[in-house]
N, C-alpha and C. Protein backbone atom coordinates (compact mmCIF):
# COMPACT_ATOMS: atom_id res chain seq x y z
N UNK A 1 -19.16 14.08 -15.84
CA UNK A 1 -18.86 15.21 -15.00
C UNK A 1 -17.36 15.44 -15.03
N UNK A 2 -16.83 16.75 -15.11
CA UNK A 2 -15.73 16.86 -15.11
C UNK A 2 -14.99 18.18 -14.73
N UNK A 3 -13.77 17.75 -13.23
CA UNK A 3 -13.56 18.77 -12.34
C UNK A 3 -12.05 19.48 -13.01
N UNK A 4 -11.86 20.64 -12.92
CA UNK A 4 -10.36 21.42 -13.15
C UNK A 4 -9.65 20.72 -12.04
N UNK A 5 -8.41 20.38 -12.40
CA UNK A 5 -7.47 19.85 -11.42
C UNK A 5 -7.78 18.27 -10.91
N UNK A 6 -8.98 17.64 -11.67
CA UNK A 6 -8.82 16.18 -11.14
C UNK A 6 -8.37 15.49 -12.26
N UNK A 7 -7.46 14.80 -11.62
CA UNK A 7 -6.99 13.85 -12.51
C UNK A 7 -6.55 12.67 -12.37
N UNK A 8 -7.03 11.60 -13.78
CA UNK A 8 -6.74 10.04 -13.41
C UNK A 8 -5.74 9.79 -14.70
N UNK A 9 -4.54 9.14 -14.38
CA UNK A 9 -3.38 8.93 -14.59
C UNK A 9 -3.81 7.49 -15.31
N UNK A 10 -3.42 6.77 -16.16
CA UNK A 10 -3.55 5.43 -16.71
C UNK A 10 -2.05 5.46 -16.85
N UNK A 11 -1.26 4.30 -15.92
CA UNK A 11 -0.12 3.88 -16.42
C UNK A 11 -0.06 2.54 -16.55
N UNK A 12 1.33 2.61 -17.94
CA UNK A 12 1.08 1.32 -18.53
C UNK A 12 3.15 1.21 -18.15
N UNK A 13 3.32 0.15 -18.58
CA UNK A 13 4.35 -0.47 -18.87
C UNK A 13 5.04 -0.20 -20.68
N UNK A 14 6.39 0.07 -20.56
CA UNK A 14 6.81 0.53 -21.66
C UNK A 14 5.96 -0.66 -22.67
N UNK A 15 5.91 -0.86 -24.60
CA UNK A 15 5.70 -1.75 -25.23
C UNK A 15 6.73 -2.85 -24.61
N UNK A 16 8.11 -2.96 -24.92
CA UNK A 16 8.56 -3.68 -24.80
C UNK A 16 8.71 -5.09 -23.40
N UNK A 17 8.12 -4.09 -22.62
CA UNK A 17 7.82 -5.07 -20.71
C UNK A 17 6.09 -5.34 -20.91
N UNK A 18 5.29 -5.05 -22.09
CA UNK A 18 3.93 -5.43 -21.31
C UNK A 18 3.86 -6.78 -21.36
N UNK A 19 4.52 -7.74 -21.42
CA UNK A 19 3.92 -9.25 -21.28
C UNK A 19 4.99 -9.61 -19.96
N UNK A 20 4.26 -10.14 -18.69
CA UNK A 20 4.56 -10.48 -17.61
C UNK A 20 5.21 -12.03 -17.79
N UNK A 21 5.81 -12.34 -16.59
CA UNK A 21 6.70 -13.58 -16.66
C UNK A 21 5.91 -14.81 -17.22
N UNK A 22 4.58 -14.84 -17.21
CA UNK A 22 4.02 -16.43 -17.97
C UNK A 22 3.69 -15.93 -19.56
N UNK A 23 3.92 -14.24 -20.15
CA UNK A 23 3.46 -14.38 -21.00
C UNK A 23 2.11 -13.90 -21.61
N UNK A 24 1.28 -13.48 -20.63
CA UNK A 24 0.60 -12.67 -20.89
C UNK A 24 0.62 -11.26 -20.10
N UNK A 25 0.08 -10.73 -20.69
CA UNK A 25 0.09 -9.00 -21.31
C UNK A 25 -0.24 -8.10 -19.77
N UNK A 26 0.55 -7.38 -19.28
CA UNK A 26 0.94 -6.99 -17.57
C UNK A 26 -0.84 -5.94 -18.03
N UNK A 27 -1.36 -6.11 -17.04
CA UNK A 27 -2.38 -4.91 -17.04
C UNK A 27 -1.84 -3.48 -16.51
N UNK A 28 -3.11 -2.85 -17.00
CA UNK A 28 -3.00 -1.45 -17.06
C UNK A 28 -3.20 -1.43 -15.16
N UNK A 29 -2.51 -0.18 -14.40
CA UNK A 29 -2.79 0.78 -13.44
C UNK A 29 -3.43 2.09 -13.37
N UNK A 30 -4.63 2.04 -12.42
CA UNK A 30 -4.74 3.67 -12.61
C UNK A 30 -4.52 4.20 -11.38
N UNK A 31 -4.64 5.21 -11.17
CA UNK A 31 -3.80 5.72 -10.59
C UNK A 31 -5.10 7.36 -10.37
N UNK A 32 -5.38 7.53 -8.95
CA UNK A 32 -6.60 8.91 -8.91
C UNK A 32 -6.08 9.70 -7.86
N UNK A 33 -5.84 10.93 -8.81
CA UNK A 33 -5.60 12.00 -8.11
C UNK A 33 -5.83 13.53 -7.70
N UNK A 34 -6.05 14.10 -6.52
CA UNK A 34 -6.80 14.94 -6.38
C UNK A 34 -5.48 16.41 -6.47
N UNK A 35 -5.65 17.44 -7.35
CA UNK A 35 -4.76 18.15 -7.25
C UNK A 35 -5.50 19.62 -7.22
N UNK A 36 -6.58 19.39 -6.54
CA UNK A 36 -7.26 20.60 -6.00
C UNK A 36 -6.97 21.31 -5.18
N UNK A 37 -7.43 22.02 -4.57
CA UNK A 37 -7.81 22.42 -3.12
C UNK A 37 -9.23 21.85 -2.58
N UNK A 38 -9.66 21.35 -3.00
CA UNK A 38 -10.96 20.80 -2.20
C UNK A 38 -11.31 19.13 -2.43
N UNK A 39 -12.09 18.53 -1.71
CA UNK A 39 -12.36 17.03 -1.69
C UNK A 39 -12.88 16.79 -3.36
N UNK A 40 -12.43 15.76 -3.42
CA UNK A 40 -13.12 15.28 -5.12
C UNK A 40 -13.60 13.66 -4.99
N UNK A 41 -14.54 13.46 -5.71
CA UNK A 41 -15.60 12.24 -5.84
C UNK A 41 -14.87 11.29 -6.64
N UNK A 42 -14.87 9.78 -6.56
CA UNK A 42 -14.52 9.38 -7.92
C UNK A 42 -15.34 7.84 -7.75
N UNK A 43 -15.32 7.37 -8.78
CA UNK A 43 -16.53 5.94 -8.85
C UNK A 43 -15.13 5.20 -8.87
N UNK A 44 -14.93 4.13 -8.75
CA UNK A 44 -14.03 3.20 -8.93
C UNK A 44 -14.43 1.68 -10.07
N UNK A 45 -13.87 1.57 -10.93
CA UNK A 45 -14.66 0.19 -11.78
C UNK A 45 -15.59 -0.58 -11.10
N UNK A 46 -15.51 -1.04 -9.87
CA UNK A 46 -16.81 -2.04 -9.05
C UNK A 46 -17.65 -1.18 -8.28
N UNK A 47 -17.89 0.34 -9.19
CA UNK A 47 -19.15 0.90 -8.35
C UNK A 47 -18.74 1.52 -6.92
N UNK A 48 -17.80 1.20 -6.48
CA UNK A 48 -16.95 1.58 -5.14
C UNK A 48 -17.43 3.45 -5.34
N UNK A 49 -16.97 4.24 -4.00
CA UNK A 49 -16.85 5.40 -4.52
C UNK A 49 -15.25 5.69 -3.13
N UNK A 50 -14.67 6.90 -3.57
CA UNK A 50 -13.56 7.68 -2.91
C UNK A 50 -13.78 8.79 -2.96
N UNK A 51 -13.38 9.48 -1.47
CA UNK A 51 -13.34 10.74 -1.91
C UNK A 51 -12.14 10.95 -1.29
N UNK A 52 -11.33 11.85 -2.45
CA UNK A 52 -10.00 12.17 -1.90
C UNK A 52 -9.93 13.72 -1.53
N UNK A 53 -9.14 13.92 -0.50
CA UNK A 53 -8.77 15.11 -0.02
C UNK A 53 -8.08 15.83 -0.70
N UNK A 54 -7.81 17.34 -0.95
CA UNK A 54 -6.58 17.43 -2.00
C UNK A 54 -5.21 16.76 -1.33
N UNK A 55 -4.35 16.65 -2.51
CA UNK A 55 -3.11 15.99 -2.34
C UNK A 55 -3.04 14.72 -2.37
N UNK A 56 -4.10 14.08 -2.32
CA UNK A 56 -4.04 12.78 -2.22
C UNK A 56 -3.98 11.94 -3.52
N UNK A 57 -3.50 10.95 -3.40
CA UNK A 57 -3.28 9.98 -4.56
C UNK A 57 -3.34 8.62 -3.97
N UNK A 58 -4.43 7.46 -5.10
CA UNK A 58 -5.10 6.24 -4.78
C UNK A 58 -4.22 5.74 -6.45
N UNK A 59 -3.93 4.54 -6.03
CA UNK A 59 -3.91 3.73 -7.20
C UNK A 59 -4.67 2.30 -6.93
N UNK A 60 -4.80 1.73 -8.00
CA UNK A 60 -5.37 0.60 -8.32
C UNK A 60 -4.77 -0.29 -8.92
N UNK A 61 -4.71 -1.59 -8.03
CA UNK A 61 -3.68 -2.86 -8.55
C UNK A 61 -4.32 -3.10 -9.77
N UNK A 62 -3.11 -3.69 -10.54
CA UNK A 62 -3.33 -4.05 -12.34
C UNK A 62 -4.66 -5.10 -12.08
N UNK A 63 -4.44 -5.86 -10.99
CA UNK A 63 -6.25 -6.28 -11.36
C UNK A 63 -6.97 -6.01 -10.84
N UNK A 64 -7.55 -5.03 -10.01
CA UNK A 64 -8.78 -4.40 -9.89
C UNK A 64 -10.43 -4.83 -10.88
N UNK A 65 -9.81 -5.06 -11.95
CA UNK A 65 -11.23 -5.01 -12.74
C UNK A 65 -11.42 -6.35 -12.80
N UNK A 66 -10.64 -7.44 -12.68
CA UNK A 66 -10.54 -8.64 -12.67
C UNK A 66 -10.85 -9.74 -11.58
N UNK A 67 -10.85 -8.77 -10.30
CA UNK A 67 -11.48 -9.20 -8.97
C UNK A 67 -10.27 -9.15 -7.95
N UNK A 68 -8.84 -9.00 -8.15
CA UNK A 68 -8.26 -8.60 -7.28
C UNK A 68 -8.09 -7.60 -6.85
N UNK A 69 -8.64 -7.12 -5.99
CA UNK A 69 -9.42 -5.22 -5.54
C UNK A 69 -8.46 -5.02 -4.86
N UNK A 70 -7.17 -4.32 -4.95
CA UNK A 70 -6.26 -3.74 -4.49
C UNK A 70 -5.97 -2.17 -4.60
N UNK A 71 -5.51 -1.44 -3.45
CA UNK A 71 -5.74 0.21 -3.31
C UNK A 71 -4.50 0.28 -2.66
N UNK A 72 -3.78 1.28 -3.48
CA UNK A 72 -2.66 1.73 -2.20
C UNK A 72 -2.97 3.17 -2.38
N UNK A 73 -2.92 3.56 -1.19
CA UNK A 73 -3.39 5.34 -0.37
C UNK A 73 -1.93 5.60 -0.02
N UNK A 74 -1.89 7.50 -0.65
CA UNK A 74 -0.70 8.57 -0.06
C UNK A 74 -2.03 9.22 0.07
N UNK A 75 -2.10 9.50 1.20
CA UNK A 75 -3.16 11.17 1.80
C UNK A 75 -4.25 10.49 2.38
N UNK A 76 -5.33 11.27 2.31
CA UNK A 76 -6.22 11.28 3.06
C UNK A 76 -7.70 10.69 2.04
N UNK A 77 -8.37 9.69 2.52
CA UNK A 77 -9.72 9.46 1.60
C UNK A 77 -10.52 8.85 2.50
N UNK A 78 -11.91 8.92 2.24
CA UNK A 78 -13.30 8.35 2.54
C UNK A 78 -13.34 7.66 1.33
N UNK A 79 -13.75 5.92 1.81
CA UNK A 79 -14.17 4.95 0.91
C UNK A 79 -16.00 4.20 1.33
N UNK A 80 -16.47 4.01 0.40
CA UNK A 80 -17.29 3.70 0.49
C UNK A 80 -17.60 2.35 -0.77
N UNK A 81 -16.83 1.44 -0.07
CA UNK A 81 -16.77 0.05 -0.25
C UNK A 81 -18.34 -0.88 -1.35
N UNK A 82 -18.48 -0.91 -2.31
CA UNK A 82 -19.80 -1.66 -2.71
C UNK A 82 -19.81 -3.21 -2.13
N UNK A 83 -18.47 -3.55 -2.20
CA UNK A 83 -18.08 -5.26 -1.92
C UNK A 83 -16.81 -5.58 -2.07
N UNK A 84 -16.35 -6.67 -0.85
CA UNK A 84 -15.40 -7.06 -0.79
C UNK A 84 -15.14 -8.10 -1.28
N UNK A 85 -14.33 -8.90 -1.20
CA UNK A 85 -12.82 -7.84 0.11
C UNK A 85 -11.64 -6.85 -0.99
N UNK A 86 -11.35 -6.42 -0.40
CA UNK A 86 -10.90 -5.34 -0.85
C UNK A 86 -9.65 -4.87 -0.11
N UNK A 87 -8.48 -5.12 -0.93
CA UNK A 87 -7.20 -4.66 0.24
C UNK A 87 -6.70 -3.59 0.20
N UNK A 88 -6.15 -2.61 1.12
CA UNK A 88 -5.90 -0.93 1.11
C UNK A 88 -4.33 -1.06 1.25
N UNK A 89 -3.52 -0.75 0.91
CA UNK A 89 -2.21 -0.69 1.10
C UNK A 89 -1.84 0.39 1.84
N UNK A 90 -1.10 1.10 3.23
CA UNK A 90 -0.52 2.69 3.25
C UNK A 90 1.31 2.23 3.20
N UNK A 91 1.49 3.18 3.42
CA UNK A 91 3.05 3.11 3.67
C UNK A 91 3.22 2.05 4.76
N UNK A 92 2.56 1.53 6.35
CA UNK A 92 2.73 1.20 7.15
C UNK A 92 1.88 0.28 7.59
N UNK A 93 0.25 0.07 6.63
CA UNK A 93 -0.32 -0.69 7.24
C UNK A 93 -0.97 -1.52 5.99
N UNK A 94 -1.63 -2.55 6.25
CA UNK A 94 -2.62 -3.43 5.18
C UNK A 94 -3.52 -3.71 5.71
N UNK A 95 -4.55 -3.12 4.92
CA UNK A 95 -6.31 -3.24 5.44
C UNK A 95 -6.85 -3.98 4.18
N UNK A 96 -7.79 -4.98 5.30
CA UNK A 96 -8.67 -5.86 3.99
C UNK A 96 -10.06 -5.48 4.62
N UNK A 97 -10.38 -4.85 4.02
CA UNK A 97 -12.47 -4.50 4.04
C UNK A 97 -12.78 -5.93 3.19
N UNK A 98 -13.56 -6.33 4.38
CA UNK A 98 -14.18 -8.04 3.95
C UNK A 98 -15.17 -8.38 3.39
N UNK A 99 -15.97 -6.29 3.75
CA UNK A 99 -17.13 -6.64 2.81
C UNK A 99 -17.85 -5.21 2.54
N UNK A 100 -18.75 -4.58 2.44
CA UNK A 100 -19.34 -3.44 1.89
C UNK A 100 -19.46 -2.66 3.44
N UNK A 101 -18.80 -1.46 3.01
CA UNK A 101 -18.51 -0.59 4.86
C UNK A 101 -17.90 0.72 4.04
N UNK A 102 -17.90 1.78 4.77
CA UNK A 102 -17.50 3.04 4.59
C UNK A 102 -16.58 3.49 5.91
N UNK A 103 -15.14 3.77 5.46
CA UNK A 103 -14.32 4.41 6.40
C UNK A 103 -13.31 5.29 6.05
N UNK A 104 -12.63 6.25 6.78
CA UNK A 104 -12.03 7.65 6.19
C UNK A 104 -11.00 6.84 6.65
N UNK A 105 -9.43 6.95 5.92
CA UNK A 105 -8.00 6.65 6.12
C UNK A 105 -7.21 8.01 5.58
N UNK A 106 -7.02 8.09 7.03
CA UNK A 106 -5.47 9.04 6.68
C UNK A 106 -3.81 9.01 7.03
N UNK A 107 -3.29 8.25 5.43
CA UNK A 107 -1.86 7.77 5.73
C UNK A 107 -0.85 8.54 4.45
N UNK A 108 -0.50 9.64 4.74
CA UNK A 108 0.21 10.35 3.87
C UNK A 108 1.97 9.47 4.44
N UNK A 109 2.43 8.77 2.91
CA UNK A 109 3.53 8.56 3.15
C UNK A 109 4.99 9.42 3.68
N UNK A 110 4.41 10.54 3.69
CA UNK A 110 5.64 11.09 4.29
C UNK A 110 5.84 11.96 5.79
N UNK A 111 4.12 10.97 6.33
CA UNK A 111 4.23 11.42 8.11
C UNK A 111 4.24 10.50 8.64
N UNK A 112 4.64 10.14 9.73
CA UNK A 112 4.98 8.71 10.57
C UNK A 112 3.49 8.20 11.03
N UNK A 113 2.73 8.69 11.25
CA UNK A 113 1.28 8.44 11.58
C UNK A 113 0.17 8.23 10.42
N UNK A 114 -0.73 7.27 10.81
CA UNK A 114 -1.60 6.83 10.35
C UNK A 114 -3.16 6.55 10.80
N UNK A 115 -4.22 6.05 10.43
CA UNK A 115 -5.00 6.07 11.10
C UNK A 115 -6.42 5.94 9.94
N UNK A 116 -6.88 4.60 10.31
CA UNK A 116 -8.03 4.23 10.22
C UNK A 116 -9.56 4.48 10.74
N UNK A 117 -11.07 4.90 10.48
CA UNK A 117 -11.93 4.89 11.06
C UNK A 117 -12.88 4.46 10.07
N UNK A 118 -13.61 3.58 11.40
CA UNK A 118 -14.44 2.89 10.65
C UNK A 118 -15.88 3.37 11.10
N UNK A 119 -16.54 3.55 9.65
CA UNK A 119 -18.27 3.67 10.00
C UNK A 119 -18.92 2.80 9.82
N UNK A 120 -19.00 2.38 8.74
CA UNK A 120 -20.19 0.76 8.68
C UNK A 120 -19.00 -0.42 8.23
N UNK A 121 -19.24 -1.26 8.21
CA UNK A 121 -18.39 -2.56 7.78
C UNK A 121 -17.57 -3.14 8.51
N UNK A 122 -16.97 -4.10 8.43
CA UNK A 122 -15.81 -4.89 8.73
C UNK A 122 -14.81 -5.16 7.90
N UNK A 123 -13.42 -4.65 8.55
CA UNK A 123 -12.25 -4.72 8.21
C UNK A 123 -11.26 -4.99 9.22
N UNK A 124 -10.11 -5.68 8.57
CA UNK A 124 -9.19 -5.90 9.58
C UNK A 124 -7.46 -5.29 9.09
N UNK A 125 -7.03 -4.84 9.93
CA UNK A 125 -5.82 -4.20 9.54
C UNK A 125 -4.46 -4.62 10.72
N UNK A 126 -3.62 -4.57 10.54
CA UNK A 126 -2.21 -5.16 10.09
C UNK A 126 -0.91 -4.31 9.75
N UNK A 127 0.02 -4.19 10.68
CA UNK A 127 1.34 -3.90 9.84
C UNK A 127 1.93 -4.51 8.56
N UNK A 128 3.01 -3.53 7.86
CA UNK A 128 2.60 -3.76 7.01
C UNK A 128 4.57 -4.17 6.51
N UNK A 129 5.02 -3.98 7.69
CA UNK A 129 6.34 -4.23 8.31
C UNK A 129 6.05 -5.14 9.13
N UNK A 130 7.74 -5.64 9.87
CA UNK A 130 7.62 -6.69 10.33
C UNK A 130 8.47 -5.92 11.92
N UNK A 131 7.85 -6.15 12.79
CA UNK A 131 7.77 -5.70 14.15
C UNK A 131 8.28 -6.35 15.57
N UNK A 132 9.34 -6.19 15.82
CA UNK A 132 9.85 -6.93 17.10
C UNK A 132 8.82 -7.14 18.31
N UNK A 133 7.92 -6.22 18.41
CA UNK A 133 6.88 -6.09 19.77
C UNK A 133 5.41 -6.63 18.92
N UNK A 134 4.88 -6.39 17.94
CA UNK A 134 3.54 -7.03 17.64
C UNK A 134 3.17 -6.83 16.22
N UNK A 135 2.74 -8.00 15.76
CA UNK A 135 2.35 -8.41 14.24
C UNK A 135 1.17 -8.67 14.65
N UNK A 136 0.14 -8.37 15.43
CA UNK A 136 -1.28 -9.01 15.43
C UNK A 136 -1.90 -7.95 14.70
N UNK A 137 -3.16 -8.75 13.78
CA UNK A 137 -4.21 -8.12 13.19
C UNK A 137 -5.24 -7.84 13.77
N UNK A 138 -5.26 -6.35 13.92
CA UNK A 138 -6.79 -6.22 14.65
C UNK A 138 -7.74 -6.46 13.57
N UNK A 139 -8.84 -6.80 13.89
CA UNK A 139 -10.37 -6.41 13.48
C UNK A 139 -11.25 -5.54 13.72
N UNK A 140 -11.89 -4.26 13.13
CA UNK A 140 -12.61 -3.44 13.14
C UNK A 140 -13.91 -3.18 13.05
N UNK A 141 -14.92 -2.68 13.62
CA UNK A 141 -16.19 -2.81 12.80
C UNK A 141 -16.57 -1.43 13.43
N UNK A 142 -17.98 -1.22 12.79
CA UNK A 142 -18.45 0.36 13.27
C UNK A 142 -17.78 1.38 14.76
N UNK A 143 -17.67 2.36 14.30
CA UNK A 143 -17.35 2.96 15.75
C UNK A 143 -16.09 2.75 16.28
N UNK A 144 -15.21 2.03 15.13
CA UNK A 144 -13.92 1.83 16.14
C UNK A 144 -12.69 2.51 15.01
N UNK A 145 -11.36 2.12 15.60
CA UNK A 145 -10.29 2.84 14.88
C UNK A 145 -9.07 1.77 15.24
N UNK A 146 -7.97 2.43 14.22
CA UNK A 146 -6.74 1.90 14.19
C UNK A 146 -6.11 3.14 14.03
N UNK A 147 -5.01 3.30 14.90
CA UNK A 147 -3.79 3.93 14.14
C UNK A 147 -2.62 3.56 14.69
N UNK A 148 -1.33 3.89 14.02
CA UNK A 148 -0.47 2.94 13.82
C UNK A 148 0.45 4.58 13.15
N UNK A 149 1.85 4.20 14.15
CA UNK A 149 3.18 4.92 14.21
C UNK A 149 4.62 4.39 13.91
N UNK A 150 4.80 3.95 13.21
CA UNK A 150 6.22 3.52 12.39
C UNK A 150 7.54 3.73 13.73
N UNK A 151 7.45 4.96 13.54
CA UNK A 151 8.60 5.73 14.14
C UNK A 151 9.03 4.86 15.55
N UNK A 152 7.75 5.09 16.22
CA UNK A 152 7.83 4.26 17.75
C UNK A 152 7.27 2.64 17.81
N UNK A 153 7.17 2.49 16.24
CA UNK A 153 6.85 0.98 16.24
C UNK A 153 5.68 0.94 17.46
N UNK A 154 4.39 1.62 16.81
CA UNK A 154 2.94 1.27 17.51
C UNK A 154 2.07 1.73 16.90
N UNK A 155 1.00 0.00 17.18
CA UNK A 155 -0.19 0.32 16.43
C UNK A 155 -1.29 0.02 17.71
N UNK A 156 -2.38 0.64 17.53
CA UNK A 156 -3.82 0.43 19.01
C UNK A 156 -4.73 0.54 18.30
N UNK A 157 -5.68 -0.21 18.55
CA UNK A 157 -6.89 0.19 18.20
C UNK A 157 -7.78 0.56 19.05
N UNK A 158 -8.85 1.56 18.62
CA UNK A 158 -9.48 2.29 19.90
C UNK A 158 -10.91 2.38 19.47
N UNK A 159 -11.71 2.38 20.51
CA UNK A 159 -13.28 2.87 20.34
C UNK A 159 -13.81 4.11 20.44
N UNK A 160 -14.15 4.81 19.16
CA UNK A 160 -14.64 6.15 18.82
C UNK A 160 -15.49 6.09 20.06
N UNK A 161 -15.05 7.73 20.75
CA UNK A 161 -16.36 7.77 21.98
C UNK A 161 -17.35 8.54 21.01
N UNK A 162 -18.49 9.24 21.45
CA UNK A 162 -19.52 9.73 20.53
C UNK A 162 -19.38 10.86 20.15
N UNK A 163 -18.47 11.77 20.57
CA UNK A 163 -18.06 13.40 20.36
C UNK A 163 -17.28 12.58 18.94
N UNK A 164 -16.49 11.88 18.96
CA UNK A 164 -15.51 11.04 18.06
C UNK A 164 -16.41 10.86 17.01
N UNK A 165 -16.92 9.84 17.32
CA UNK A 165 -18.20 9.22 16.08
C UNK A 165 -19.29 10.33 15.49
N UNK A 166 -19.82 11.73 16.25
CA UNK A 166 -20.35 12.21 15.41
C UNK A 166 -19.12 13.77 14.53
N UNK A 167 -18.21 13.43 14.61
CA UNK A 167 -17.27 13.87 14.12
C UNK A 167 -17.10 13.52 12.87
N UNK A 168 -17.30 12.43 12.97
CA UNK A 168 -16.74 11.05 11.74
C UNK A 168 -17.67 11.58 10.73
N UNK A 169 -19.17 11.21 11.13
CA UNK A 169 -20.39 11.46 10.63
C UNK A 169 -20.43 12.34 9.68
N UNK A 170 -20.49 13.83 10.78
CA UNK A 170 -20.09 14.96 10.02
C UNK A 170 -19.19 15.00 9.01
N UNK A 171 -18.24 14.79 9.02
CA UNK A 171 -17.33 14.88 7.70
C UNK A 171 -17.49 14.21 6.63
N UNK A 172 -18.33 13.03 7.03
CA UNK A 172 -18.69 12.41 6.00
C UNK A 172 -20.01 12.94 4.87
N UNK A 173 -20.65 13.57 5.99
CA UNK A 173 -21.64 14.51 5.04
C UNK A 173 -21.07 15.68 4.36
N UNK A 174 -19.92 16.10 4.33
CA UNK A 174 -19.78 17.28 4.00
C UNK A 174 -18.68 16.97 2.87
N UNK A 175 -18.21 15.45 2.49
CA UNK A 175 -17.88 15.13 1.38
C UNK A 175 -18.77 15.43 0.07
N UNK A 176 -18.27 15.76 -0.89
CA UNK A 176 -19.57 15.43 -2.34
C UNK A 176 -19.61 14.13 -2.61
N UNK A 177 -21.21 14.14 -3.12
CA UNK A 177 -21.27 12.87 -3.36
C UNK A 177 -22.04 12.23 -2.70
N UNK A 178 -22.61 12.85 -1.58
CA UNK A 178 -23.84 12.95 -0.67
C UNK A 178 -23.62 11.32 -0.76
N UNK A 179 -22.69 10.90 0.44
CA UNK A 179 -21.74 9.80 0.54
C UNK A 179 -22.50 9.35 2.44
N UNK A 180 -23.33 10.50 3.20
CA UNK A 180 -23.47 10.50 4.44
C UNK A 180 -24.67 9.38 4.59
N UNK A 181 -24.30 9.21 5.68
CA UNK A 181 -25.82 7.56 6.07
C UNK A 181 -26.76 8.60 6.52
N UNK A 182 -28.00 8.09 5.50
CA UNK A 182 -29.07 8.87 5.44
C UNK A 182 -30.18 8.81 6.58
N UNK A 183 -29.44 7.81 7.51
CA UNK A 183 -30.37 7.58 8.69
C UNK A 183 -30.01 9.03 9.54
C-alpha cells in the first residue's frame, strides 16, 4: 500500500563512521514520517502498528529489529504495542510499555506540554530531565494519563473520567487501520 506524502526515511551513518567503537557495523535508523494532512498507518518491524498525525515524526533506535525496541516521538501518535517492553522517548519524558497496550502520545518538541493516555496495557513513565521537586515514575494502566510540563517543571498523573475515556475511544476508531477495540 502506498500513500502521497508518507514517508520513511532510512538513515545511515556516512561509509567511513559505520563501524561503532567495538568494531562492528553501527545499524541502520528509520525514521516515519507523516507529511500529510491527514493520520497515516504504519506497521513497525515487530508487527507493532502507529498512527501518526500529520507532522509527526517517529524514529526507531538502530536496534529495534534486534530486540532493543526504542521510539523517540516529535508530534502526535496512537501506538498499538504487539509486545514489550518497548521504550518511547519525547523531548521531556521516557515511557517503557512493559507489554502489549494501545495509547495516543502527544509530545511535539517544540511545545512545553506533553501528555500520555492510556487504553489497554501497562506502562510507566518518567522525566526525562533531572528535576529539583520530583523524579518519581508513575505507572499507568487503562483509563489513566500522564502529562508533564517542562516549563513549570510538572508532571501528574490523572484518571480519565468517562466523557475523557470515551473521547479516547473515539479517536481511536477514527484512526485507519481499524486500530479501535472491537468490544
Amino acid at each position: 500500500m502506498f500513500f502521497v506524502g508518507l514517508t520513511v526515511v532510512v538513515l545511515s551513518a556516512p561509509a567511513a563512521c559505520r563501524n561503532g567503537t567495538d568494531g562492528k557495523p553501527v545499524q541502520e535508523r528509520k525514521e516515519y514520517t507523516n507529511e500529510t494532512q491527514s493520520n497515516r498507518r504504519f506497521t513497525l518491524p515487530d508487527g507493532s502498528v502507529l498512527i501518526l498525525a500529520p507532522g509527526t515524526k517517529v524514529q526507531l533506535g538502530g536496534g529495534f529489529d534486534s530486540g532493543k525496541k526504542e521510539l523517540s516521538l516529535d508530534g502526535e501518535a496512537w501506538f498499538e504495542i504487539v509486545s514489550g517492553p518497548v521504550t518511547l522517548h519525547t523531548r521531556d519524558m521516557v515511557v517503557d510499555i512493559l507489554r502489549a497496550g494501545r495509547f495516543h502520545a502527544e509530545a511535539f518538541r517544540a511545545r512545553p506540554g506533553e501528555e500520555i493516555e492510556v487504553l489497554l496495557g501497562t506502562l510507566t513513565a518518567k522525566k526525562s530531565y533531572h528535576s529539583d521537586t520530583d523524579n518519581e515514575t508513575e505507572a499507568l494502566g487503562p483509563g489513566e494519563m500522564v502529562m508533564i510540563n517542562r516549563d513549570i517543571d510538572l508532571m501528574e498523573k490523572e484518571t480519565l473520567n468517562a466523557d475523557e475515556l470515551d473521547k479516547l475511544k473515539a479517536a481511536w476508531s477514527r484512526t485507519p487501520g481499524d486500530l479501535h477495540d472491537p468490544r
